[in-house]
PDB file of N, CA and C in Angstrom:
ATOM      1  N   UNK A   1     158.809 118.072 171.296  1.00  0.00           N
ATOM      2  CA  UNK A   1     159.267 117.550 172.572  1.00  0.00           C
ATOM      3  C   UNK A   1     159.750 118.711 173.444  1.00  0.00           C
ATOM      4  N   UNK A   2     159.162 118.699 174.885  1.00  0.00           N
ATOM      5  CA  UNK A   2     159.638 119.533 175.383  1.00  0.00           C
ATOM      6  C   UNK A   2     161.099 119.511 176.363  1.00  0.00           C
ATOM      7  N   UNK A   3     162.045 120.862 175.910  1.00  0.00           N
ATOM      8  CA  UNK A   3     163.361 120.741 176.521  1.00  0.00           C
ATOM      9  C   UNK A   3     163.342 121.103 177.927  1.00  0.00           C
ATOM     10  N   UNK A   4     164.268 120.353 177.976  1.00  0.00           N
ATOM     11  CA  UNK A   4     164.719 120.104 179.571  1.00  0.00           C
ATOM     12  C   UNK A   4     165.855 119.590 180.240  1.00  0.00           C
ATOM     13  N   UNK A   5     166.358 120.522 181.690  1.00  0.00           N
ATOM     14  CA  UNK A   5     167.501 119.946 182.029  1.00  0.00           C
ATOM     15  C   UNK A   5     167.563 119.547 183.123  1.00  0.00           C
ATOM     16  N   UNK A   6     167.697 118.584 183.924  1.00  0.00           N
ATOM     17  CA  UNK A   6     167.182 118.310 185.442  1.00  0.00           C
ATOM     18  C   UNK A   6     168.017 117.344 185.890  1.00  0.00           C
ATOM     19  N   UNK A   7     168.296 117.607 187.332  1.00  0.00           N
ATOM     20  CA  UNK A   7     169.177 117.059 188.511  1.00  0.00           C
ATOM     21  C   UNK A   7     168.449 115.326 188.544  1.00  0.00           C
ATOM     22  N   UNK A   8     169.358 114.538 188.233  1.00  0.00           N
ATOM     23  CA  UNK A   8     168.750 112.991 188.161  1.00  0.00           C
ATOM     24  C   UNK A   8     169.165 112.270 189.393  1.00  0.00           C
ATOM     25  N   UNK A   9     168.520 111.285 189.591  1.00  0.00           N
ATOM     26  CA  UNK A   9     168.648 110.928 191.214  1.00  0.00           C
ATOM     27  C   UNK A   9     170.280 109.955 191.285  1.00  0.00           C
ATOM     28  N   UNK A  10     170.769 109.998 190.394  1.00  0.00           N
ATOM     29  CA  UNK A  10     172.100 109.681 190.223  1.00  0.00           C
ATOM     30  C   UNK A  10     173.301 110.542 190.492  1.00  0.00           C
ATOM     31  N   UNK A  11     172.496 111.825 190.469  1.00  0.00           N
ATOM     32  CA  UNK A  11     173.722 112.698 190.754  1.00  0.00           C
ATOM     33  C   UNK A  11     174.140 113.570 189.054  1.00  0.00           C
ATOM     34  N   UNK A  12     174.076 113.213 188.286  1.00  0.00           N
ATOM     35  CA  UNK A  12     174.222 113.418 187.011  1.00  0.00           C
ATOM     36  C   UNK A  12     172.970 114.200 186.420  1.00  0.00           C
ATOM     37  N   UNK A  13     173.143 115.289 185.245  1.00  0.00           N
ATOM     38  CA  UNK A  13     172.198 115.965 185.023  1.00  0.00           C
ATOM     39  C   UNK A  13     171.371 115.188 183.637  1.00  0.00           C
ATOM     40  N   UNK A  14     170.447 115.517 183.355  1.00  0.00           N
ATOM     41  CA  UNK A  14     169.691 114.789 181.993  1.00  0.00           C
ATOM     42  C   UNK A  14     169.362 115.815 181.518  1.00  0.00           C
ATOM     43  N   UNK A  15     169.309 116.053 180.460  1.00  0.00           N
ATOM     44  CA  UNK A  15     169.068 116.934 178.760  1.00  0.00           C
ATOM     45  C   UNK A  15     167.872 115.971 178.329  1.00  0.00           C
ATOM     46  N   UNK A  16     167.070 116.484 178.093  1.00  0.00           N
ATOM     47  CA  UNK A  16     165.806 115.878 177.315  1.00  0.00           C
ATOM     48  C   UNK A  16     165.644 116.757 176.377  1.00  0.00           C
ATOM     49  N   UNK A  17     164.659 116.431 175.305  1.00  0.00           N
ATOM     50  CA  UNK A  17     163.868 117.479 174.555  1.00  0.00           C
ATOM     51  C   UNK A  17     165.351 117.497 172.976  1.00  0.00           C
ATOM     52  N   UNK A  18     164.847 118.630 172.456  1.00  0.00           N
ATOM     53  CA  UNK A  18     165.718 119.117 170.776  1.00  0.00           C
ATOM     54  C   UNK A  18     165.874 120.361 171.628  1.00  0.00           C
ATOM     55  N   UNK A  19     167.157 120.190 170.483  1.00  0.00           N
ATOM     56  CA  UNK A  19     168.358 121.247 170.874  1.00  0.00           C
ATOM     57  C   UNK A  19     168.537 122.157 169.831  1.00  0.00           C
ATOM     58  N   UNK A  20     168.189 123.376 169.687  1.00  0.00           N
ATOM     59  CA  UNK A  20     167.967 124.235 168.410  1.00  0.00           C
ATOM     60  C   UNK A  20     168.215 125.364 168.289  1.00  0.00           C
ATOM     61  N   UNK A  21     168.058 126.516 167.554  1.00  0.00           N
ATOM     62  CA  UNK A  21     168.306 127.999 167.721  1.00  0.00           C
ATOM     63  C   UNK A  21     167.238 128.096 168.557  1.00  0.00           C
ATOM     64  N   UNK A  22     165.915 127.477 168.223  1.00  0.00           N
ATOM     65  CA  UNK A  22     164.609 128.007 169.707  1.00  0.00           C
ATOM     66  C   UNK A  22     165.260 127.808 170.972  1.00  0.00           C
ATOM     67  N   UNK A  23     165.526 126.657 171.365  1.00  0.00           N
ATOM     68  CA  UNK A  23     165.388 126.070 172.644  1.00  0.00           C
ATOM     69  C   UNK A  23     166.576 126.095 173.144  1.00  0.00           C
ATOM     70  N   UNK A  24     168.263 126.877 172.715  1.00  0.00           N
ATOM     71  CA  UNK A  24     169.447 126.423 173.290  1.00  0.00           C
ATOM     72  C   UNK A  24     169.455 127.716 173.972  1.00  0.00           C
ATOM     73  N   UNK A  25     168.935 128.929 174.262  1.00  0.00           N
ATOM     74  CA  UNK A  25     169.265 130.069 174.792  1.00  0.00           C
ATOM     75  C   UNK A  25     168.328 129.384 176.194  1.00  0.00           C
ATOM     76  N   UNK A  26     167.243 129.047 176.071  1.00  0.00           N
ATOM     77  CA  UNK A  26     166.344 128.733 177.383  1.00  0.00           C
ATOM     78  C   UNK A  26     167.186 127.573 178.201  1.00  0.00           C
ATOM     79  N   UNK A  27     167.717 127.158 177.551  1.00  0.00           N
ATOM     80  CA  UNK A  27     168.331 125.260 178.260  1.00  0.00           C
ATOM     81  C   UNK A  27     169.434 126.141 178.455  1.00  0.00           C
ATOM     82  N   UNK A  28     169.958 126.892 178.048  1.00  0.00           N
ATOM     83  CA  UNK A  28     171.389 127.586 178.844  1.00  0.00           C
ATOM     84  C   UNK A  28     170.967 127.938 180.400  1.00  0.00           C
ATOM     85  N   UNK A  29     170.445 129.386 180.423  1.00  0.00           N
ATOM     86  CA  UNK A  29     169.305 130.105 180.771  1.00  0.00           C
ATOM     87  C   UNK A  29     168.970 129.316 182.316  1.00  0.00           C
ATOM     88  N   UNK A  30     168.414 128.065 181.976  1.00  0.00           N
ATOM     89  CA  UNK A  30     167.939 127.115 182.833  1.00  0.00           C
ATOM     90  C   UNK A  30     168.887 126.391 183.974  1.00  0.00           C
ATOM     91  N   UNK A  31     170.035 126.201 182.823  1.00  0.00           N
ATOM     92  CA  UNK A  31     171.156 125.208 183.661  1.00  0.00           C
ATOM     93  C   UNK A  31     172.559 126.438 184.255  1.00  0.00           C
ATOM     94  N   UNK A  32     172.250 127.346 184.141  1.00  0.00           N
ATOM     95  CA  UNK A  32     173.536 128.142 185.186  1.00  0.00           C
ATOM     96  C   UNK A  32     172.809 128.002 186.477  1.00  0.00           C
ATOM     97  N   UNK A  33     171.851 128.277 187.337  1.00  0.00           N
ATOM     98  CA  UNK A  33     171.833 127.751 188.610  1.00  0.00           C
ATOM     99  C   UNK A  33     172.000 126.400 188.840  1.00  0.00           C
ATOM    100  N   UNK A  34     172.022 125.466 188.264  1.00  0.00           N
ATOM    101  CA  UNK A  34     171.679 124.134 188.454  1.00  0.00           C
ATOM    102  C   UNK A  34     173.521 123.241 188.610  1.00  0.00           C
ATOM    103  N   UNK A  35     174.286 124.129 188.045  1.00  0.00           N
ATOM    104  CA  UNK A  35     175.731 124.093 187.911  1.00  0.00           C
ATOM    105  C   UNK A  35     176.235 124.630 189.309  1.00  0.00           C
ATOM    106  N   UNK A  36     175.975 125.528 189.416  1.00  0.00           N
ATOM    107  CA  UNK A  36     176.845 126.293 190.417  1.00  0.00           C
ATOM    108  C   UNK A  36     176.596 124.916 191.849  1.00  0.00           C
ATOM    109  N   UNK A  37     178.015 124.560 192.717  1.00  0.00           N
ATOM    110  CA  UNK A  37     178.751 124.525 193.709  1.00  0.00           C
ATOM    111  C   UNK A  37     178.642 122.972 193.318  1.00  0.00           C
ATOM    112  N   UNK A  38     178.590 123.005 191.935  1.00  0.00           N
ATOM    113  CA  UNK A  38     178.775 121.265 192.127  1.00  0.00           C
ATOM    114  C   UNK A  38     180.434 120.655 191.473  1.00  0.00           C
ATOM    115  N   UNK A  39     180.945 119.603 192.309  1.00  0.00           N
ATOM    116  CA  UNK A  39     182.041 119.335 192.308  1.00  0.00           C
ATOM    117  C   UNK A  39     182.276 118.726 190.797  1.00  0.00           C
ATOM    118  N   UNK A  40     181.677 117.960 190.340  1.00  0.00           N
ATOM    119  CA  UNK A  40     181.585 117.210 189.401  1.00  0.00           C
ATOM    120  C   UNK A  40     179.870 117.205 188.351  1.00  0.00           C
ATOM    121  N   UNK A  41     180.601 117.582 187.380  1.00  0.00           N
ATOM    122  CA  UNK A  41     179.547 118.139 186.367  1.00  0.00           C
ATOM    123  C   UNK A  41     178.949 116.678 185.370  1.00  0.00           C
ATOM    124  N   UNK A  42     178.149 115.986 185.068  1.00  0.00           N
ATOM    125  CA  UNK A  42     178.077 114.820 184.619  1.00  0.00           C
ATOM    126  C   UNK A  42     176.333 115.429 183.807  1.00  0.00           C
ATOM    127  N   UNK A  43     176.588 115.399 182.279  1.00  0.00           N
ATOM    128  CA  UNK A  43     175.529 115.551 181.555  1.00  0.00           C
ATOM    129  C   UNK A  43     175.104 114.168 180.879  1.00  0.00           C
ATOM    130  N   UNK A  44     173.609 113.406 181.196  1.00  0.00           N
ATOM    131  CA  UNK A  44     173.423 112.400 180.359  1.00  0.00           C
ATOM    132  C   UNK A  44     172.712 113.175 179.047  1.00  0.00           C
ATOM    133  N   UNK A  45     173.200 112.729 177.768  1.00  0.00           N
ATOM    134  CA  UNK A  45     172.634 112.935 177.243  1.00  0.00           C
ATOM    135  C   UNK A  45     171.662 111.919 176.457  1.00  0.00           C
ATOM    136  N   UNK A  46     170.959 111.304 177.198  1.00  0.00           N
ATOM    137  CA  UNK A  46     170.573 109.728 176.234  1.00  0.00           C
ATOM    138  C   UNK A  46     168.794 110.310 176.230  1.00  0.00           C
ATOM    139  N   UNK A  47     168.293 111.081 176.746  1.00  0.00           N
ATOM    140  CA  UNK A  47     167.098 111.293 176.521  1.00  0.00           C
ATOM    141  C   UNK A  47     167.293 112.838 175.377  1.00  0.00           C
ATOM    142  N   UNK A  48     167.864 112.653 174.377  1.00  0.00           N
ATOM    143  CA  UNK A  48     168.365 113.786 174.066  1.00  0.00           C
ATOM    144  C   UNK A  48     167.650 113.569 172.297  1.00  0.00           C
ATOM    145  N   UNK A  49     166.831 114.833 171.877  1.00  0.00           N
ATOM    146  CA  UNK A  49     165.589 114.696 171.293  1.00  0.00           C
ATOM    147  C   UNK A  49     166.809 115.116 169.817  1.00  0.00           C
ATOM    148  N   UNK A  50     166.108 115.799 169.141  1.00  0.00           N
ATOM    149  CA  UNK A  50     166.764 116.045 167.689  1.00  0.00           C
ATOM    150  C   UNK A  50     167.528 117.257 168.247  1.00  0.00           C
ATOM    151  N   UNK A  51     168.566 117.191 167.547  1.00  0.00           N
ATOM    152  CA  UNK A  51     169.610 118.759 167.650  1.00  0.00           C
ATOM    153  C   UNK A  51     169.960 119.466 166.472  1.00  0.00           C
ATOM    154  N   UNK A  52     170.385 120.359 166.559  1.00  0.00           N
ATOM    155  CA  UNK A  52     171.302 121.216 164.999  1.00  0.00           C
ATOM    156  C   UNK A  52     172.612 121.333 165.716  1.00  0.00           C
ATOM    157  N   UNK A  53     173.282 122.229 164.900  1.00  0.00           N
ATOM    158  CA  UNK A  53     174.607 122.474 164.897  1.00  0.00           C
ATOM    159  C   UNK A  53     174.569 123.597 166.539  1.00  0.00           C
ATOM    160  N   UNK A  54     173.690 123.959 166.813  1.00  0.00           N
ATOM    161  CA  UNK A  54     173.660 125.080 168.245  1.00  0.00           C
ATOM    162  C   UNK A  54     173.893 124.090 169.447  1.00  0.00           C
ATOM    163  N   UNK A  55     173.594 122.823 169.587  1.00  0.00           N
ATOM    164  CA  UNK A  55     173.998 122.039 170.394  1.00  0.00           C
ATOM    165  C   UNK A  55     175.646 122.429 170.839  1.00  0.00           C
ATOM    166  N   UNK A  56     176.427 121.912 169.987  1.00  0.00           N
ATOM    167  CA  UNK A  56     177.542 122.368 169.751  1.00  0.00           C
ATOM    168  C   UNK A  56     178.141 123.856 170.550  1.00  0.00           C
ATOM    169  N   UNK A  57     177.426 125.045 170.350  1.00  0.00           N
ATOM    170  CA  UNK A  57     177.556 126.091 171.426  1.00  0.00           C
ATOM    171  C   UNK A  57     177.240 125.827 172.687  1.00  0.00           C
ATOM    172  N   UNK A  58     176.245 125.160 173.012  1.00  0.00           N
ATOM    173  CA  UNK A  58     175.303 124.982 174.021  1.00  0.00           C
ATOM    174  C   UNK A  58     176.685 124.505 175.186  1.00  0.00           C
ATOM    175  N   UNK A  59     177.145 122.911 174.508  1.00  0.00           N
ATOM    176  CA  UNK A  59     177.876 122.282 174.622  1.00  0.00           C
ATOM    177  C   UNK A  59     179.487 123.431 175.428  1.00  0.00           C
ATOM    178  N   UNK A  60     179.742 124.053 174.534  1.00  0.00           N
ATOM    179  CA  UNK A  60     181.046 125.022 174.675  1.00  0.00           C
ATOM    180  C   UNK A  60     180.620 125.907 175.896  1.00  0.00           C
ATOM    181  N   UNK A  61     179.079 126.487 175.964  1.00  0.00           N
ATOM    182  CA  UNK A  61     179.045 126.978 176.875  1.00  0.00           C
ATOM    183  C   UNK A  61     179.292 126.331 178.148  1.00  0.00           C
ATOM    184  N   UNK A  62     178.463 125.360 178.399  1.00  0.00           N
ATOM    185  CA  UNK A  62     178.726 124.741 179.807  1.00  0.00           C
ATOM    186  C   UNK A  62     180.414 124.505 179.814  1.00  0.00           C
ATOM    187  N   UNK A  63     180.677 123.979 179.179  1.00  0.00           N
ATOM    188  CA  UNK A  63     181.930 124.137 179.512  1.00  0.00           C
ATOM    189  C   UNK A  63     183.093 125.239 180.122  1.00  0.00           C
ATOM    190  N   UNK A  64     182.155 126.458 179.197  1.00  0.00           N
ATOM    191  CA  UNK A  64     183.393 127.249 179.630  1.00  0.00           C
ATOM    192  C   UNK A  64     182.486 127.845 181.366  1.00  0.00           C
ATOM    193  N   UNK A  65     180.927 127.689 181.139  1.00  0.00           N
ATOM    194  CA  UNK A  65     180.395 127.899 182.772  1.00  0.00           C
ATOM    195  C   UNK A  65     180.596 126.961 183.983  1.00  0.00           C
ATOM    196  N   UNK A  66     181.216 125.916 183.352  1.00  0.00           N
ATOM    197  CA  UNK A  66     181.589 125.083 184.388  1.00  0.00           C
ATOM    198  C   UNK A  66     182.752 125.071 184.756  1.00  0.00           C
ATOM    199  N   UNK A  67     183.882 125.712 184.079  1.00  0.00           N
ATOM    200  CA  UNK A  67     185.364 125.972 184.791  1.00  0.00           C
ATOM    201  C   UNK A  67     184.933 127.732 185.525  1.00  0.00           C
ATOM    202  N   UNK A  68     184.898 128.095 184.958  1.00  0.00           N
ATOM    203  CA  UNK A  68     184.439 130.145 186.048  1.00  0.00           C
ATOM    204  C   UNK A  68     183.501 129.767 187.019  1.00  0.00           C
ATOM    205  N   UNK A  69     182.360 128.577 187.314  1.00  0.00           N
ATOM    206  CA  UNK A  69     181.840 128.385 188.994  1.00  0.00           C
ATOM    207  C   UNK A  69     182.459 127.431 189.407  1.00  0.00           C
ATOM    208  N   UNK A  70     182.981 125.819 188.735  1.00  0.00           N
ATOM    209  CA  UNK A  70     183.619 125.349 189.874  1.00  0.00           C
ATOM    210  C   UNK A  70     185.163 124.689 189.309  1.00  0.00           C
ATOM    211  N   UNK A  71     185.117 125.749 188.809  1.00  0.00           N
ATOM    212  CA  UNK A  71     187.033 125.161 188.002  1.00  0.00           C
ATOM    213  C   UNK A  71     186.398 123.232 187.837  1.00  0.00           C
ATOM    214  N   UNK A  72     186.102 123.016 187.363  1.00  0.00           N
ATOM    215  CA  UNK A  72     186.128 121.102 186.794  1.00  0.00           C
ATOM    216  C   UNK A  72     185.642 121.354 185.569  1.00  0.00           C
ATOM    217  N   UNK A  73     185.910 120.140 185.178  1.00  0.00           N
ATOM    218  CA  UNK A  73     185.602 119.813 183.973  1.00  0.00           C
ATOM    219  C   UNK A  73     184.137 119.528 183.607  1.00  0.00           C
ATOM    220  N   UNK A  74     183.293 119.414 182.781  1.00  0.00           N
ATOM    221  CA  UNK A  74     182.132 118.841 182.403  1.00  0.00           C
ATOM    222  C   UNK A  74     182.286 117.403 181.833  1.00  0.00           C
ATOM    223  N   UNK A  75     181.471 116.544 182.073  1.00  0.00           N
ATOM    224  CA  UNK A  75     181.685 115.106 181.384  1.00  0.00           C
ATOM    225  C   UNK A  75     180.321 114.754 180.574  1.00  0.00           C
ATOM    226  N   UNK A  76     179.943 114.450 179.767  1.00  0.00           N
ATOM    227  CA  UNK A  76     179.081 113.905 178.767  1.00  0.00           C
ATOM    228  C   UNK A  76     178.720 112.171 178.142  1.00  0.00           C
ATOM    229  N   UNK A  77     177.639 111.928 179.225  1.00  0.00           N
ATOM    230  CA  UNK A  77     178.115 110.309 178.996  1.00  0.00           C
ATOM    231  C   UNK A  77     176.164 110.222 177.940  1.00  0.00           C
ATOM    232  N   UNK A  78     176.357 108.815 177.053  1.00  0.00           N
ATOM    233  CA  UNK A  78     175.677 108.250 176.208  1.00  0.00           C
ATOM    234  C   UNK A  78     175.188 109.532 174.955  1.00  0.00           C
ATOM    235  N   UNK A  79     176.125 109.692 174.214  1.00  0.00           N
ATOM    236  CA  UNK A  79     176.572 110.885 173.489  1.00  0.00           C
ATOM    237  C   UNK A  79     175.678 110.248 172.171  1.00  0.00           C
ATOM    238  N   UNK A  80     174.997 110.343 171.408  1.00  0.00           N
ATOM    239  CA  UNK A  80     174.159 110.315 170.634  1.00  0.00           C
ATOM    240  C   UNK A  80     175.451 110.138 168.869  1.00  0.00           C
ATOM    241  N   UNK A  81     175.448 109.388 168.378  1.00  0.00           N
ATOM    242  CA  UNK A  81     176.522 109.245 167.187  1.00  0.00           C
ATOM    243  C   UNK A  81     177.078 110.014 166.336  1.00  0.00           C
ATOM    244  N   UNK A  82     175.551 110.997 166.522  1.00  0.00           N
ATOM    245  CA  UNK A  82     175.090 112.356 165.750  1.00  0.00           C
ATOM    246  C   UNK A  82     176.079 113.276 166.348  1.00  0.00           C
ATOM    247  N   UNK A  83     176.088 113.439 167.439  1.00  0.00           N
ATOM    248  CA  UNK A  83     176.633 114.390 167.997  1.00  0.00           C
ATOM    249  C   UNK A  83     178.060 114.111 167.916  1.00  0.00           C
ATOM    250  N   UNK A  84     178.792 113.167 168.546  1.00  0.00           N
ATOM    251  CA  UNK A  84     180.213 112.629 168.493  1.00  0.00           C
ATOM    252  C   UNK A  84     180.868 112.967 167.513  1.00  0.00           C
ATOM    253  N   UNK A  85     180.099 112.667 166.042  1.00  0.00           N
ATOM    254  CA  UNK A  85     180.604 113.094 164.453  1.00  0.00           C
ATOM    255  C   UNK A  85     180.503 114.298 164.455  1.00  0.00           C
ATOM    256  N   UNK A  86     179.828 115.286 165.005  1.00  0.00           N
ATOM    257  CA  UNK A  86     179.770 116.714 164.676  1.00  0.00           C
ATOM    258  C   UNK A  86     181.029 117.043 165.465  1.00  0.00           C
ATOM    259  N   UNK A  87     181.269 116.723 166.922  1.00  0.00           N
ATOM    260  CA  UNK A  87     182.511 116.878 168.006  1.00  0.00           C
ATOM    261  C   UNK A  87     183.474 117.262 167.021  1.00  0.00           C
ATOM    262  N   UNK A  88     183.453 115.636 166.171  1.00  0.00           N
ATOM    263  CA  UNK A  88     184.630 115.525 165.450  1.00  0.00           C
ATOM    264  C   UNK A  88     185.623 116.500 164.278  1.00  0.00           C
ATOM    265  N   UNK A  89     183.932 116.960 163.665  1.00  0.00           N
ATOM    266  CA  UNK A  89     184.105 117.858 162.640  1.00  0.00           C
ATOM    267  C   UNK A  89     184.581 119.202 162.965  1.00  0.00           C
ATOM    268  N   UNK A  90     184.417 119.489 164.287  1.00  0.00           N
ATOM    269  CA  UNK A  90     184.500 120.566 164.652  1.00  0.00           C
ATOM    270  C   UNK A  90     185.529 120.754 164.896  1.00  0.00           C
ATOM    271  N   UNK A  91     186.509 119.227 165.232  1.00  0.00           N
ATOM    272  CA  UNK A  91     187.843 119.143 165.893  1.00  0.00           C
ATOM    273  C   UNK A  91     187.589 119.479 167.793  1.00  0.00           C
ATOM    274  N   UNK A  92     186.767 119.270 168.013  1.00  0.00           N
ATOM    275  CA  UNK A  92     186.491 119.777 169.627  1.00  0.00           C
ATOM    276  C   UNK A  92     186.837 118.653 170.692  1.00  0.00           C
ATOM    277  N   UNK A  93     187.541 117.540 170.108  1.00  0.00           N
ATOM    278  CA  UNK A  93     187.805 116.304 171.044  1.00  0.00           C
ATOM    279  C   UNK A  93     188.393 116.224 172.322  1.00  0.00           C
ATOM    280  N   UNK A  94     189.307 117.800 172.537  1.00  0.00           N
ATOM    281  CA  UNK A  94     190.468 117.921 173.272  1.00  0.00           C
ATOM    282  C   UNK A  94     189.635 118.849 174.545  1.00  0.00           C
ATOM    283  N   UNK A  95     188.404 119.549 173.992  1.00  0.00           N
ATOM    284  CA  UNK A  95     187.458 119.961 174.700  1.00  0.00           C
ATOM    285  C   UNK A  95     186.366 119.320 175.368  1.00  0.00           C
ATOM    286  N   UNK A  96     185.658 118.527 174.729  1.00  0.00           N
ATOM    287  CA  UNK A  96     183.900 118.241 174.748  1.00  0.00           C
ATOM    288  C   UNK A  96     185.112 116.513 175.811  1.00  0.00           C
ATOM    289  N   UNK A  97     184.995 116.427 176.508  1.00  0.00           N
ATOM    290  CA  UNK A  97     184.754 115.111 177.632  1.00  0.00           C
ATOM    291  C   UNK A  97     183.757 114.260 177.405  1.00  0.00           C
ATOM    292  N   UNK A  98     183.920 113.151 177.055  1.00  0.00           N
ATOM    293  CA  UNK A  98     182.983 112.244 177.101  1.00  0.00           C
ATOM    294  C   UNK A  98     183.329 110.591 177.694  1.00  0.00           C
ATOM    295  N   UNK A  99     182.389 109.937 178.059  1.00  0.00           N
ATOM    296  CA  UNK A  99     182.407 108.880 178.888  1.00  0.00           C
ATOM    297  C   UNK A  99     181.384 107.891 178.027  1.00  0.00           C
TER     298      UNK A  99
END
C-alpha cells in the first residue's frame, strides 16, 4: 500500500498507507511543509495501513514539529486499537492527543 499524507477537504490531514522503518522517514519528509502556518493540526488516522513500532517516532515527531512551527498541539482522531495499546505501553498518554 502506498504511503501517504494529504490535506482532506475537512480541514484535517489523512495518513494512508503502512508505517515502517521504509516509509516513516519519507511520510516525515512529506508532512513538514504541509504543517507549517496551520492553526490547528488534526491527523485522521482511519485510512491507516499496517504499522511497527516507528509509527510511534513518526508520531513524537510531529509533535514535537508541530509546537517549533505553530506552538499547538497535534490531535489524532480514529486511532487504530493497535496503536492506542502501543501509546499505552510506551506511557505516551500525556503526549500523543487523541479524539
Amino acid at each position: 500500500m502506498i504511503k501517504q499524507i494529504i490535506f482532506a477537504n475537512d480541514g484535517s490531514y489523512e495518513l494512508s498507507g503502512d508505517v515502517n522503518l521504509k516509509t516513516v522517514a519519507a511520510l516525515y519528509n512529506d508532512s513538514v511543509n504541509l504543517f507549517k502556518l496551520k492553526k490547528e493540526i488534526v491527523i485522521n488516522l482511519l485510512k491507516l495501513g499496517s504499522f511497527d513500532s516507528a509509527i510511534i517516532s513518526l508520531i513524537l515527531s510531529w509533535v514535537r514539529l508541530a509546537k517549533k512551527q505553530s506552538s499547538q498541539d497535534i490531535v489524532f482522531k480514529n486511532m487504530p486499537e493497535k496503536l492506542h495499546f502501543l501509546i499505552e505501553e510506551y506511557r505516551l498518554n500525556e503526549v500523543i492527543k487523541r479524539v
